[in-house]
Protein backbone atom coordinates (compact mmCIF):
# COMPACT_ATOMS: atom_id res chain seq x y z
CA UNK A 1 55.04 57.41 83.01
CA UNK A 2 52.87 60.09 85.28
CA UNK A 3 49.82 61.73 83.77
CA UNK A 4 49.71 65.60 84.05
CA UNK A 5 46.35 65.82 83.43
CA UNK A 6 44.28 66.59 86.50
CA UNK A 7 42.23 63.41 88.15
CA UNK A 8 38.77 63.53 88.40
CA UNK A 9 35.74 61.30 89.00
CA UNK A 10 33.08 60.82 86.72
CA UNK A 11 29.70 62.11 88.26
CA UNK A 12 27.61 59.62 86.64
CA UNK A 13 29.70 56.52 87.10
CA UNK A 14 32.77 57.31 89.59
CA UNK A 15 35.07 56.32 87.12
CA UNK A 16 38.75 58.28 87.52
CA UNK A 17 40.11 59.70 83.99
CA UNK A 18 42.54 62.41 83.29
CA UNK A 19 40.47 65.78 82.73
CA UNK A 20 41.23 67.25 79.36
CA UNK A 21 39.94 70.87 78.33
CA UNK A 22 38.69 69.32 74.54
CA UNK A 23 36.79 66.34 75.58
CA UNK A 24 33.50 66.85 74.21
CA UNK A 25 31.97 64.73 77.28
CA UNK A 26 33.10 66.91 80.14
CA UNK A 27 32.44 66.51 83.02
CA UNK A 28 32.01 63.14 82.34
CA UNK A 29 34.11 60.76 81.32
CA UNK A 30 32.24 59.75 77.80
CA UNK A 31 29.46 60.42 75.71
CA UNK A 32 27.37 57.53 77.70
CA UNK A 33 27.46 58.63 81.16
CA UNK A 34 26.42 62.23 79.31
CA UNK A 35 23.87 60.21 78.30
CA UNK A 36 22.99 58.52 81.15
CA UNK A 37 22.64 61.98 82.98
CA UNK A 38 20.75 63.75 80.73
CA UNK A 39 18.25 60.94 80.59
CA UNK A 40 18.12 61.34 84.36
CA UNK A 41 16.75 64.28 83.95
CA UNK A 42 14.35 63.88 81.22
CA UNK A 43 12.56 61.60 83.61
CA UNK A 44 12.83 63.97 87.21
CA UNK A 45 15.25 61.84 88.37
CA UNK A 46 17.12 64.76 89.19
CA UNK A 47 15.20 68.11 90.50
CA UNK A 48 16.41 71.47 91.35
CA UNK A 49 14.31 72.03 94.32
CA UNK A 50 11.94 75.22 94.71
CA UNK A 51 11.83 76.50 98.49
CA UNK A 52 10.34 79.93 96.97
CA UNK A 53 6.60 80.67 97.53
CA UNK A 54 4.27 79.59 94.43
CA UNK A 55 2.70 82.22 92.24
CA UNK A 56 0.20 81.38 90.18
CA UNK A 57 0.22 81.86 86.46
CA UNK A 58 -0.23 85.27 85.32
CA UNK A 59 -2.81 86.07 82.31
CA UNK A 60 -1.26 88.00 79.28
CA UNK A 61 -3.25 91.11 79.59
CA UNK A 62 -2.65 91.53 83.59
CA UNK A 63 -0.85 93.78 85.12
CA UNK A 64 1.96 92.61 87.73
């Protein structure tokens, strides 16, 4: 029996599974890789990185 559900990888673990448009876990594969990632980034393991130029805080009555 062939699966018509599209093949992807997990992005926490690499694990194949058939995507499905109600799995609450998309894109990963369950609720603990979700998990997994989001703690990831809780601790900076992941960053977006900033290549703009650093402004400093502005003070509420300022002007821009």
């Amino acid at each position: 029996m062939t699966s018509d559900k599209l093949q992807v990888r997990c992005p926490s673990c690499g694990k194949q599974f058939g995507w499905d448009e109600t799995l609450p876990s998309r894109p990963f594969c369950s609720d603990r890789c979700r998990l997994i990632d989001l703690g990831e980034w809780l601790e900076e393991g992941h960053k977006i990185p900033d290549t703009g130029e650093s402004k400093p805080f502005m003070i509420a009555d300022e002007e821009p």
